[in-house]
PDB file of N, CA and C in Angstrom:
ATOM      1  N   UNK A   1      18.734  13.108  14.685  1.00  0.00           N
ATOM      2  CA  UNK A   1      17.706  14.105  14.516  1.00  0.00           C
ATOM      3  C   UNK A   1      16.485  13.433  13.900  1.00  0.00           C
ATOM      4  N   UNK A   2      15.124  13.726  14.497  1.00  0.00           N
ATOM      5  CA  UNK A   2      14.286  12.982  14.174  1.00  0.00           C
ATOM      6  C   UNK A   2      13.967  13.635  12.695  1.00  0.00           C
ATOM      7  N   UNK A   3      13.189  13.238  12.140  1.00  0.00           N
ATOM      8  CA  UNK A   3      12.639  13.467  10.636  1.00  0.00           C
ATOM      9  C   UNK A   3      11.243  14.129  11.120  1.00  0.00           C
ATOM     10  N   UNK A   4      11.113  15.288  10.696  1.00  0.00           N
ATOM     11  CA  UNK A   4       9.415  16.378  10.781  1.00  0.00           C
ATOM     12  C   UNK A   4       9.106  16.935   9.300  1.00  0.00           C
ATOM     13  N   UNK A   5       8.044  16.893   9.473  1.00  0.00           N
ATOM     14  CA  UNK A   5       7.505  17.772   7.838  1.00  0.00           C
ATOM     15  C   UNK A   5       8.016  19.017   8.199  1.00  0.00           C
ATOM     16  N   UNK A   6       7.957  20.009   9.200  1.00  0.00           N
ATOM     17  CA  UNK A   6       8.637  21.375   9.383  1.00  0.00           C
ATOM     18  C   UNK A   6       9.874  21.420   8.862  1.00  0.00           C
ATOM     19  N   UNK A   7      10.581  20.704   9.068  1.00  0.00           N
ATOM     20  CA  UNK A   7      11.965  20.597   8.489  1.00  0.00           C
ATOM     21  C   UNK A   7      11.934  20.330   7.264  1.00  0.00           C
ATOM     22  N   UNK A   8      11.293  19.180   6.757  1.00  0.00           N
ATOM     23  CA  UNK A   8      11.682  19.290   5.058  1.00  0.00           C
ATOM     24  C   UNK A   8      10.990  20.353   4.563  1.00  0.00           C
ATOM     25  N   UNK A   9      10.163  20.744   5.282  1.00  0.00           N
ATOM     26  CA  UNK A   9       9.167  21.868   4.731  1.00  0.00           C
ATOM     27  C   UNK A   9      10.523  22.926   3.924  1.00  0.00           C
ATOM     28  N   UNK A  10      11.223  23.206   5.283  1.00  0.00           N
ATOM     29  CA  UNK A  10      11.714  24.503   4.786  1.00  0.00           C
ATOM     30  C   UNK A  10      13.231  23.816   4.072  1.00  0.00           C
ATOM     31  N   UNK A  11      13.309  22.817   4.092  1.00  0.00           N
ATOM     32  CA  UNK A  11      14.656  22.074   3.349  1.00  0.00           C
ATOM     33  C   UNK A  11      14.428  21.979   1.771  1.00  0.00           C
ATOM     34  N   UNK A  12      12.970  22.487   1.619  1.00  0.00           N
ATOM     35  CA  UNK A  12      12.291  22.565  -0.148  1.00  0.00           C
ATOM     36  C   UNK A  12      11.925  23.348  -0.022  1.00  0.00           C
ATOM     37  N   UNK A  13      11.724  24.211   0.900  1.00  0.00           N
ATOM     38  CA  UNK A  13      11.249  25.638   0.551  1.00  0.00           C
ATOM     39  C   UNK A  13      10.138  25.496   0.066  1.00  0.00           C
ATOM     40  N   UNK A  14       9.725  25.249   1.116  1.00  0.00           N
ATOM     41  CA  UNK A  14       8.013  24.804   0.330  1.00  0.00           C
ATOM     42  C   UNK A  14       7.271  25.591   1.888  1.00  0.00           C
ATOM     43  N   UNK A  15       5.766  26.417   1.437  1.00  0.00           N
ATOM     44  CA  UNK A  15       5.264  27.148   2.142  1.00  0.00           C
ATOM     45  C   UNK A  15       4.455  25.841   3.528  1.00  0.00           C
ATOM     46  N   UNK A  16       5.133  26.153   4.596  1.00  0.00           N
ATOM     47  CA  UNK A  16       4.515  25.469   5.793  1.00  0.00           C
ATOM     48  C   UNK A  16       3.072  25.433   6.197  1.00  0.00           C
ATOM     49  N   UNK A  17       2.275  25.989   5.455  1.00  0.00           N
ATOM     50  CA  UNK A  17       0.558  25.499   5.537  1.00  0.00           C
ATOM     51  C   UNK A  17       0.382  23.914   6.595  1.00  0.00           C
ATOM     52  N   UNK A  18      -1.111  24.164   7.185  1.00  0.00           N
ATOM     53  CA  UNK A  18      -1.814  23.006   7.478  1.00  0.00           C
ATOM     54  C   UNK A  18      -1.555  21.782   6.301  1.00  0.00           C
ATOM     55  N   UNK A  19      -1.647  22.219   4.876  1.00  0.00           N
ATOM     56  CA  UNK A  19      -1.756  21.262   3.851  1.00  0.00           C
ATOM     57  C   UNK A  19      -0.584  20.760   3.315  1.00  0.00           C
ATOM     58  N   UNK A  20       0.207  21.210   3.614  1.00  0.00           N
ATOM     59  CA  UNK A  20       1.679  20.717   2.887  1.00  0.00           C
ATOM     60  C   UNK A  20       1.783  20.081   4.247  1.00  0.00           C
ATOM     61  N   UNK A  21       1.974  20.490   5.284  1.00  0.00           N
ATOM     62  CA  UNK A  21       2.773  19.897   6.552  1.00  0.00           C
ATOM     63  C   UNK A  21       1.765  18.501   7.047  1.00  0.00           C
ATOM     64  N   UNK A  22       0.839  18.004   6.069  1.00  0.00           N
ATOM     65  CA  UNK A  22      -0.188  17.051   6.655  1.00  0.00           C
ATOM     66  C   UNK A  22       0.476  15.804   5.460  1.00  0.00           C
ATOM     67  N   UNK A  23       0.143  16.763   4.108  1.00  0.00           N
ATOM     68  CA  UNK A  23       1.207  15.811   3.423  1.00  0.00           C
ATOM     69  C   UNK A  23       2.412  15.082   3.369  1.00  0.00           C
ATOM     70  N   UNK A  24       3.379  16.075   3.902  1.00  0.00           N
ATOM     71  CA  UNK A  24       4.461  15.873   4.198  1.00  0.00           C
ATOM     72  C   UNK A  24       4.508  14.658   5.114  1.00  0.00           C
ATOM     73  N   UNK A  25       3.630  14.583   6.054  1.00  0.00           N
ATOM     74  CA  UNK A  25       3.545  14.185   7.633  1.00  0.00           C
ATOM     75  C   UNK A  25       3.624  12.543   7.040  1.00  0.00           C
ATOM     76  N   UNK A  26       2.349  12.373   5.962  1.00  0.00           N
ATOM     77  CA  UNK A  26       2.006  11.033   5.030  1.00  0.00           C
ATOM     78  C   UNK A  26       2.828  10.742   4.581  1.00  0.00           C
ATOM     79  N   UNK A  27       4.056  11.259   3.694  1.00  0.00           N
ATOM     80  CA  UNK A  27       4.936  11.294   2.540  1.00  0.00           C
ATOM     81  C   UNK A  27       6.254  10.668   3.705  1.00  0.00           C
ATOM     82  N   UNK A  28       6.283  11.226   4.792  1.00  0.00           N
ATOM     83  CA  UNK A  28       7.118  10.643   6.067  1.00  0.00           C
ATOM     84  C   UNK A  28       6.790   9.411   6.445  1.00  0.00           C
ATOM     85  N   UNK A  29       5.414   9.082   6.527  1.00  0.00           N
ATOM     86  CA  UNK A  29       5.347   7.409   7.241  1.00  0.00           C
ATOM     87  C   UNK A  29       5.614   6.561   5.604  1.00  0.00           C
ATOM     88  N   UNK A  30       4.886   6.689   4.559  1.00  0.00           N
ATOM     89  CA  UNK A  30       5.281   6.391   3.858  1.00  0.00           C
ATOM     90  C   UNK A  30       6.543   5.932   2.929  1.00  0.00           C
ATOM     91  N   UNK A  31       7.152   6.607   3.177  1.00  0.00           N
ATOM     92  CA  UNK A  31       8.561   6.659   2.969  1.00  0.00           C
ATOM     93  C   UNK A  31       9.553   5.549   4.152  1.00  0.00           C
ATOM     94  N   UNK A  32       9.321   6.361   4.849  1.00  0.00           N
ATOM     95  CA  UNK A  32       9.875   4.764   6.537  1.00  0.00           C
ATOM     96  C   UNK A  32       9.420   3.410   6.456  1.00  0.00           C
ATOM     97  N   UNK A  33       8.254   2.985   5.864  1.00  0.00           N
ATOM     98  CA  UNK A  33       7.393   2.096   5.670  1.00  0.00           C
ATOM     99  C   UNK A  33       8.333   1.522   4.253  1.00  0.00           C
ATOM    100  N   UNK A  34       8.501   2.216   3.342  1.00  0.00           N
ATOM    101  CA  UNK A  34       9.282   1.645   1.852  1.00  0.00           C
ATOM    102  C   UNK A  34      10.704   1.391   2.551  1.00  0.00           C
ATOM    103  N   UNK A  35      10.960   2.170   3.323  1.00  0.00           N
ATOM    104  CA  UNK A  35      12.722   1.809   3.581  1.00  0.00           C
ATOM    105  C   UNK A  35      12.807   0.703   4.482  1.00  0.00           C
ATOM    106  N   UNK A  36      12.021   0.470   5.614  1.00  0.00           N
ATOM    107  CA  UNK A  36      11.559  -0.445   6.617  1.00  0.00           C
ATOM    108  C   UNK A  36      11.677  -1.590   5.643  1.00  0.00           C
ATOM    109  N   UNK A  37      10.419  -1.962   5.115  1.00  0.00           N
ATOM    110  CA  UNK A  37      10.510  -2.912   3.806  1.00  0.00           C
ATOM    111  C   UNK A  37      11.590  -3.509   3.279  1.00  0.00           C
ATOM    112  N   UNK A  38      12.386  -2.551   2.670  1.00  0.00           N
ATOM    113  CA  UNK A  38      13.465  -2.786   1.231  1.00  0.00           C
ATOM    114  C   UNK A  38      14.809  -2.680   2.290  1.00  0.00           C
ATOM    115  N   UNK A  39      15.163  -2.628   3.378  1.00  0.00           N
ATOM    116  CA  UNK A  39      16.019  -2.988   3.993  1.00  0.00           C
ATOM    117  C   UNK A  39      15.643  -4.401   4.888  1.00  0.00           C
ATOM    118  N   UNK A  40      14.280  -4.924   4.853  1.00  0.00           N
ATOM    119  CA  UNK A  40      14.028  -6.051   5.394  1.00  0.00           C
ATOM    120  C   UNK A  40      14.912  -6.505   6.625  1.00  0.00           C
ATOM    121  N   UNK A  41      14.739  -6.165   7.952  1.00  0.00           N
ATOM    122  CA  UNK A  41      15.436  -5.764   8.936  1.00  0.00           C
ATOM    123  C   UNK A  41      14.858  -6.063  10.104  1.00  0.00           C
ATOM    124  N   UNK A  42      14.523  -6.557  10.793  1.00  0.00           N
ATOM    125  CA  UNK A  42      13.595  -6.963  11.446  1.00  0.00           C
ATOM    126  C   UNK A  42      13.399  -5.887  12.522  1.00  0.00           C
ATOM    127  N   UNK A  43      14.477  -5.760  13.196  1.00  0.00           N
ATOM    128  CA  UNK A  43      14.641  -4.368  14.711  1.00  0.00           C
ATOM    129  C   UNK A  43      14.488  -3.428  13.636  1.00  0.00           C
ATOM    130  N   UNK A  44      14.282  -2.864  12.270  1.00  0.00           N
ATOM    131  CA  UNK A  44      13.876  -1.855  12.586  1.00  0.00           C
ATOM    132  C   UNK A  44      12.182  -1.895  12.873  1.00  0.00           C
ATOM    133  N   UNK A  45      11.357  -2.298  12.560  1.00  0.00           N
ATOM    134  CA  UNK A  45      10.241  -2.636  12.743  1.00  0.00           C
ATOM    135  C   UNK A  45       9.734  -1.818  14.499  1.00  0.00           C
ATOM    136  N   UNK A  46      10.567  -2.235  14.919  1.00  0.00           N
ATOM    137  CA  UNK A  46      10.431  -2.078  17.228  1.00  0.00           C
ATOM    138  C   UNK A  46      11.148  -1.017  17.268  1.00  0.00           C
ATOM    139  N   UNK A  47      12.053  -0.037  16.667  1.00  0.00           N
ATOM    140  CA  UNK A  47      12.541   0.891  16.458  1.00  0.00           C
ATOM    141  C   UNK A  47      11.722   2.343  17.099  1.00  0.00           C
ATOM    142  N   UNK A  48      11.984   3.008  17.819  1.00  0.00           N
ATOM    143  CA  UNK A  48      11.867   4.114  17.944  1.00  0.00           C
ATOM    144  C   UNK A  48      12.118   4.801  17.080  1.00  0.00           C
ATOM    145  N   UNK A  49      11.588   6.270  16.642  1.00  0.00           N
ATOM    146  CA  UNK A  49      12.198   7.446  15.983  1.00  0.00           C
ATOM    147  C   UNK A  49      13.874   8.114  16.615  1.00  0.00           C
ATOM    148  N   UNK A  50      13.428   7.726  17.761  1.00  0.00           N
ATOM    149  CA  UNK A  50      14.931   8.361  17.898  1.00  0.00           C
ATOM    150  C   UNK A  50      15.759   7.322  17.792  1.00  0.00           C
ATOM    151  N   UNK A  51      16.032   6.320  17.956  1.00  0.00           N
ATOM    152  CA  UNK A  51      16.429   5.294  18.053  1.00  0.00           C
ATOM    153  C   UNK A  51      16.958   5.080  16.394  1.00  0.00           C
ATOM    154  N   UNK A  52      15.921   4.805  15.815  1.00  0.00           N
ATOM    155  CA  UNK A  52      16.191   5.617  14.079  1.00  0.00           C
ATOM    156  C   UNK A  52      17.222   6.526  13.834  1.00  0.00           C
ATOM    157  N   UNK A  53      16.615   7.508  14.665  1.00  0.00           N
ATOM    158  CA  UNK A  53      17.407   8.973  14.190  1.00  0.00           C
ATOM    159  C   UNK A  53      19.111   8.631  14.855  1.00  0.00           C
ATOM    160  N   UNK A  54      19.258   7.426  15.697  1.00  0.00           N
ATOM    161  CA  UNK A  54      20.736   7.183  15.252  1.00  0.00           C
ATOM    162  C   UNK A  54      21.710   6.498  14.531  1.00  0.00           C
ATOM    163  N   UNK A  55      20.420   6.461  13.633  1.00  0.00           N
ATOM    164  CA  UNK A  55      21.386   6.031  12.188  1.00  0.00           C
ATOM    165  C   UNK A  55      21.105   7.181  11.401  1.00  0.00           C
ATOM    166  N   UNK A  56      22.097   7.866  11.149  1.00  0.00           N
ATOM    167  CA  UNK A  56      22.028   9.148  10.342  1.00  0.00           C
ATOM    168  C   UNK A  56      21.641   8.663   8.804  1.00  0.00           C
ATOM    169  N   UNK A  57      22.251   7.398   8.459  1.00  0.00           N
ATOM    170  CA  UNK A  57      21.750   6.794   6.743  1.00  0.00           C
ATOM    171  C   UNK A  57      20.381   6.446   6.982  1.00  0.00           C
ATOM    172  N   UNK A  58      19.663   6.048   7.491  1.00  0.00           N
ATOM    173  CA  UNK A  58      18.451   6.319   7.289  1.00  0.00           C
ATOM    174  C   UNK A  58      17.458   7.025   7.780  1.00  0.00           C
ATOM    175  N   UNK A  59      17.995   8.925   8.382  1.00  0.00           N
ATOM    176  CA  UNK A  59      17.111   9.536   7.984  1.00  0.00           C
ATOM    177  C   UNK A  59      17.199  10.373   7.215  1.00  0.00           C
ATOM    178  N   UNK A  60      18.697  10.255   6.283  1.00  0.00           N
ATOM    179  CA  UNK A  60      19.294  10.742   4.810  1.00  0.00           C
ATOM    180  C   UNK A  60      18.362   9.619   3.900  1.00  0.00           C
ATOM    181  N   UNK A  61      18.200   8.725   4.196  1.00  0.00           N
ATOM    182  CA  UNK A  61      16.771   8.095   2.727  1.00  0.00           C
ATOM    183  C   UNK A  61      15.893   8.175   3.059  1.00  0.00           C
ATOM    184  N   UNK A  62      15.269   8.534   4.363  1.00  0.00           N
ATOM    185  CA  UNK A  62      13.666   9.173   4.192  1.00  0.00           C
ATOM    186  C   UNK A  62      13.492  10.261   3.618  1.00  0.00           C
ATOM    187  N   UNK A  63      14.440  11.762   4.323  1.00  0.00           N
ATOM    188  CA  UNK A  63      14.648  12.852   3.512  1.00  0.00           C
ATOM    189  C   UNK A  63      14.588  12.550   1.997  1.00  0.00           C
ATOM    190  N   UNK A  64      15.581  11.783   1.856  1.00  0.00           N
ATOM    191  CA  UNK A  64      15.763  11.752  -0.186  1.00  0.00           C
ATOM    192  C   UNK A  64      14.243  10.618  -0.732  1.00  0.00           C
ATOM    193  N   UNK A  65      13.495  10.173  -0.094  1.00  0.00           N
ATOM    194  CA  UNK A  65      12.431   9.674  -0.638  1.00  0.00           C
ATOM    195  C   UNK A  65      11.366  10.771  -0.429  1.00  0.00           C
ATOM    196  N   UNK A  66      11.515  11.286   0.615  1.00  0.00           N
ATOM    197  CA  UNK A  66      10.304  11.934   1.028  1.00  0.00           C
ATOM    198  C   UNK A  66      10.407  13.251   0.045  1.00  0.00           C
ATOM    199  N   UNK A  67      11.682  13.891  -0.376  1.00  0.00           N
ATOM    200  CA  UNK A  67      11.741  14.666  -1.384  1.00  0.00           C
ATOM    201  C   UNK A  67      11.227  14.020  -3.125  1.00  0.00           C
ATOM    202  N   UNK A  68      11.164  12.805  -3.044  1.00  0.00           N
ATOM    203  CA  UNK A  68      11.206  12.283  -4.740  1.00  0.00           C
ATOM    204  C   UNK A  68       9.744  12.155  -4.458  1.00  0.00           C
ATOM    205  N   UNK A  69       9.374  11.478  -3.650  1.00  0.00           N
ATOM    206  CA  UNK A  69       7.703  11.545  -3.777  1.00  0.00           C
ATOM    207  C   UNK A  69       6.624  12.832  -3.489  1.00  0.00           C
ATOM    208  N   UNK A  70       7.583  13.616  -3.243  1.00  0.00           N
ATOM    209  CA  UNK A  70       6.388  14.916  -2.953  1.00  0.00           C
ATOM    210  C   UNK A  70       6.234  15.390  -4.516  1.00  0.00           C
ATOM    211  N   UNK A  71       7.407  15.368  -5.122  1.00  0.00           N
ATOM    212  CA  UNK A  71       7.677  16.037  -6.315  1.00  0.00           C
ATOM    213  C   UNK A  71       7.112  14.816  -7.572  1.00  0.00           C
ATOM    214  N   UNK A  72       6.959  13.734  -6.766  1.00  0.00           N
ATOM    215  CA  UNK A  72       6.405  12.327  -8.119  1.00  0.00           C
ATOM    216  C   UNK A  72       6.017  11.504  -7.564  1.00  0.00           C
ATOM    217  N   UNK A  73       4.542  11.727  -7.156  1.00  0.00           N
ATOM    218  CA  UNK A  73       3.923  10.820  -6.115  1.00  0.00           C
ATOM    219  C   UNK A  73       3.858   9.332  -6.330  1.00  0.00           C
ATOM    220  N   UNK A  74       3.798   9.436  -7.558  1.00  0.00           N
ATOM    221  CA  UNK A  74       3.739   7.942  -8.695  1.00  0.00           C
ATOM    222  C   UNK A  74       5.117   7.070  -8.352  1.00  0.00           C
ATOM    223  N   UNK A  75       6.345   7.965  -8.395  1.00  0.00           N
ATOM    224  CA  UNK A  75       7.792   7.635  -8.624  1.00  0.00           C
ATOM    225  C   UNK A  75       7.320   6.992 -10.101  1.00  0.00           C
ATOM    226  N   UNK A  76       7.225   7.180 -10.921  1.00  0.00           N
ATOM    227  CA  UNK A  76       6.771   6.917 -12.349  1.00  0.00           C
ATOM    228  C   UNK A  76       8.515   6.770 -12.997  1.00  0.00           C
ATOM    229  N   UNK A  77       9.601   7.321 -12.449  1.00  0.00           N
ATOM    230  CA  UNK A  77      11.296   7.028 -13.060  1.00  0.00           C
ATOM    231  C   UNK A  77      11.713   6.403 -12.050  1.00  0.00           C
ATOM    232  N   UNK A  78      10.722   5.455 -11.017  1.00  0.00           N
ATOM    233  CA  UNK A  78      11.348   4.479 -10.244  1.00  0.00           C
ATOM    234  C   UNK A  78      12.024   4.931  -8.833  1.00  0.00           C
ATOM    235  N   UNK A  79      12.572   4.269  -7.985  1.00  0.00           N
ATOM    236  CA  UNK A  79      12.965   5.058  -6.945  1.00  0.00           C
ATOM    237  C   UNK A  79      14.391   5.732  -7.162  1.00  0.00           C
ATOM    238  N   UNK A  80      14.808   6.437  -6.551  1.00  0.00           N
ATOM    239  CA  UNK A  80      15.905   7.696  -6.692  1.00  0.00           C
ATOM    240  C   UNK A  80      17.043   6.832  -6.778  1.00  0.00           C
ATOM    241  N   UNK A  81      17.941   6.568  -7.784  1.00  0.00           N
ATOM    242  CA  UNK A  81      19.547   6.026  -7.178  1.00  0.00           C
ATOM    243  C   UNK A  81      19.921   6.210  -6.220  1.00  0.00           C
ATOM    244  N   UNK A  82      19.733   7.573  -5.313  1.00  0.00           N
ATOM    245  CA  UNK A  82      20.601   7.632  -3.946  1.00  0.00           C
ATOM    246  C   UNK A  82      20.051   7.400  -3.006  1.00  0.00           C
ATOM    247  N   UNK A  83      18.447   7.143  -3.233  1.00  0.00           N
ATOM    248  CA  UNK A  83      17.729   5.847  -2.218  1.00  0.00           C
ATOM    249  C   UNK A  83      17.996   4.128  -2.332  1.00  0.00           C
ATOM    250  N   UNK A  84      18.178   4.196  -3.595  1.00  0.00           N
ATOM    251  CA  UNK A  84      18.774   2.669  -3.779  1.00  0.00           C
ATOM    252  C   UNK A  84      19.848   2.281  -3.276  1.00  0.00           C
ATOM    253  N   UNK A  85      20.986   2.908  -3.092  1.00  0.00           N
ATOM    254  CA  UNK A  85      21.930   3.008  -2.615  1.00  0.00           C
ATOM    255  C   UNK A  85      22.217   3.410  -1.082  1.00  0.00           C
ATOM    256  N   UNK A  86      21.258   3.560  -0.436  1.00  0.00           N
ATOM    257  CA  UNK A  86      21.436   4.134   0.988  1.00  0.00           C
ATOM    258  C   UNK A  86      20.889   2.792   1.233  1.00  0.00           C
ATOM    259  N   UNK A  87      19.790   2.401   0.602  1.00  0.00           N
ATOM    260  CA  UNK A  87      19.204   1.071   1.308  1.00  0.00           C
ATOM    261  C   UNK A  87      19.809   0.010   0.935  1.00  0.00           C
ATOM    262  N   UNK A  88      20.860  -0.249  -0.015  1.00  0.00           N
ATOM    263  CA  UNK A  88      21.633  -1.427   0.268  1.00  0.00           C
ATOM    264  C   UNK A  88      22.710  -0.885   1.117  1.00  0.00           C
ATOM    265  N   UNK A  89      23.339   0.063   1.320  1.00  0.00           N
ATOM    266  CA  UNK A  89      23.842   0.010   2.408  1.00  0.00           C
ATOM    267  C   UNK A  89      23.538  -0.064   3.770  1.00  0.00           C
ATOM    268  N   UNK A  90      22.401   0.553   3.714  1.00  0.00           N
ATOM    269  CA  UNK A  90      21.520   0.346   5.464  1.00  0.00           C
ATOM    270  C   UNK A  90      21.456  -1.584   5.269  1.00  0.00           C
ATOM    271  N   UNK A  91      20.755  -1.912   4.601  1.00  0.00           N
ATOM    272  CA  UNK A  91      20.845  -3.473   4.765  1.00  0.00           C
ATOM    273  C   UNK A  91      22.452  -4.117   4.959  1.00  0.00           C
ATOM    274  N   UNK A  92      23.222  -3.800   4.123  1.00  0.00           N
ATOM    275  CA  UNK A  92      24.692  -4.448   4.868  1.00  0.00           C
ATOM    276  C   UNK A  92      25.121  -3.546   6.045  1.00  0.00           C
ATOM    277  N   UNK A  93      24.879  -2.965   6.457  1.00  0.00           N
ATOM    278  CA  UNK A  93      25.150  -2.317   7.602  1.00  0.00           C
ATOM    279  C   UNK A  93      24.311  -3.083   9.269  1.00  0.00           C
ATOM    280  N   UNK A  94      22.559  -3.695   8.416  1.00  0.00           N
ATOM    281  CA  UNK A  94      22.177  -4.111   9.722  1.00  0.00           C
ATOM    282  C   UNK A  94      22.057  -5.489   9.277  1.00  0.00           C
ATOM    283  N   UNK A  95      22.572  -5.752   7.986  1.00  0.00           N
ATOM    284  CA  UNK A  95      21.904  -7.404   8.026  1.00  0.00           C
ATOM    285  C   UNK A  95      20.666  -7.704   7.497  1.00  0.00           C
ATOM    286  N   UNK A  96      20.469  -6.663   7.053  1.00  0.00           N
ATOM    287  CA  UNK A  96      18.642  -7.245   6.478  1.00  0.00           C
ATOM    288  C   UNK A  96      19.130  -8.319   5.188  1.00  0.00           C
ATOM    289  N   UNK A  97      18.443  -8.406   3.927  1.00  0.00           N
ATOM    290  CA  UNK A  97      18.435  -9.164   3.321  1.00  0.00           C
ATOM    291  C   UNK A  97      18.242  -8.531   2.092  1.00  0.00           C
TER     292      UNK A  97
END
């Protein structure tokens, strides 16, 4: 299942406006971009979204980032344990580093 701001929208119960769902939209590449990164992986880089979306662990740590940064844009208490933990497992799972 691909990852949409509509969906987390209503997965936080948060009102679906132009302005949340634009944020959200940011808070989504953003988030793929940190996990992309910190799983250091090379195919995911050439990756499709759907292609993505069949690894169910990582669009369970975009969800769980994309929820910690809406709520702490800063991450000012660091990233979430159960993002830390999805992304060392996504890395032993594909080999990143």
């Amino acid at each position: 299942m691909a990852i949409d701001a509509q969906t987390i929208a209503e997965s936080l119960h948060i009102d679906a406006d132009s302005t949340e769902l634009a944020t959200l939209n940011d808070l989504i590449v953003t988030a793929k971009t940190l996990i992309k990164d910190s799983v250091a992986y090379s195919q995911l880089d050439v990756m499709t979204d759907d292609q993505l979306s069949a690894i169910p662990l990582f669009d369970s740590c975009v969800k769980a980032l994309v929820t910690a940064l809406y709520y702490d844009r800063t991450l000012a208490n660091g990233m979430p344990k159960a993002v830390d933990i999805m992304i060392v497992h996504l890395q032993a799972r594909l080999g990143g580093i």
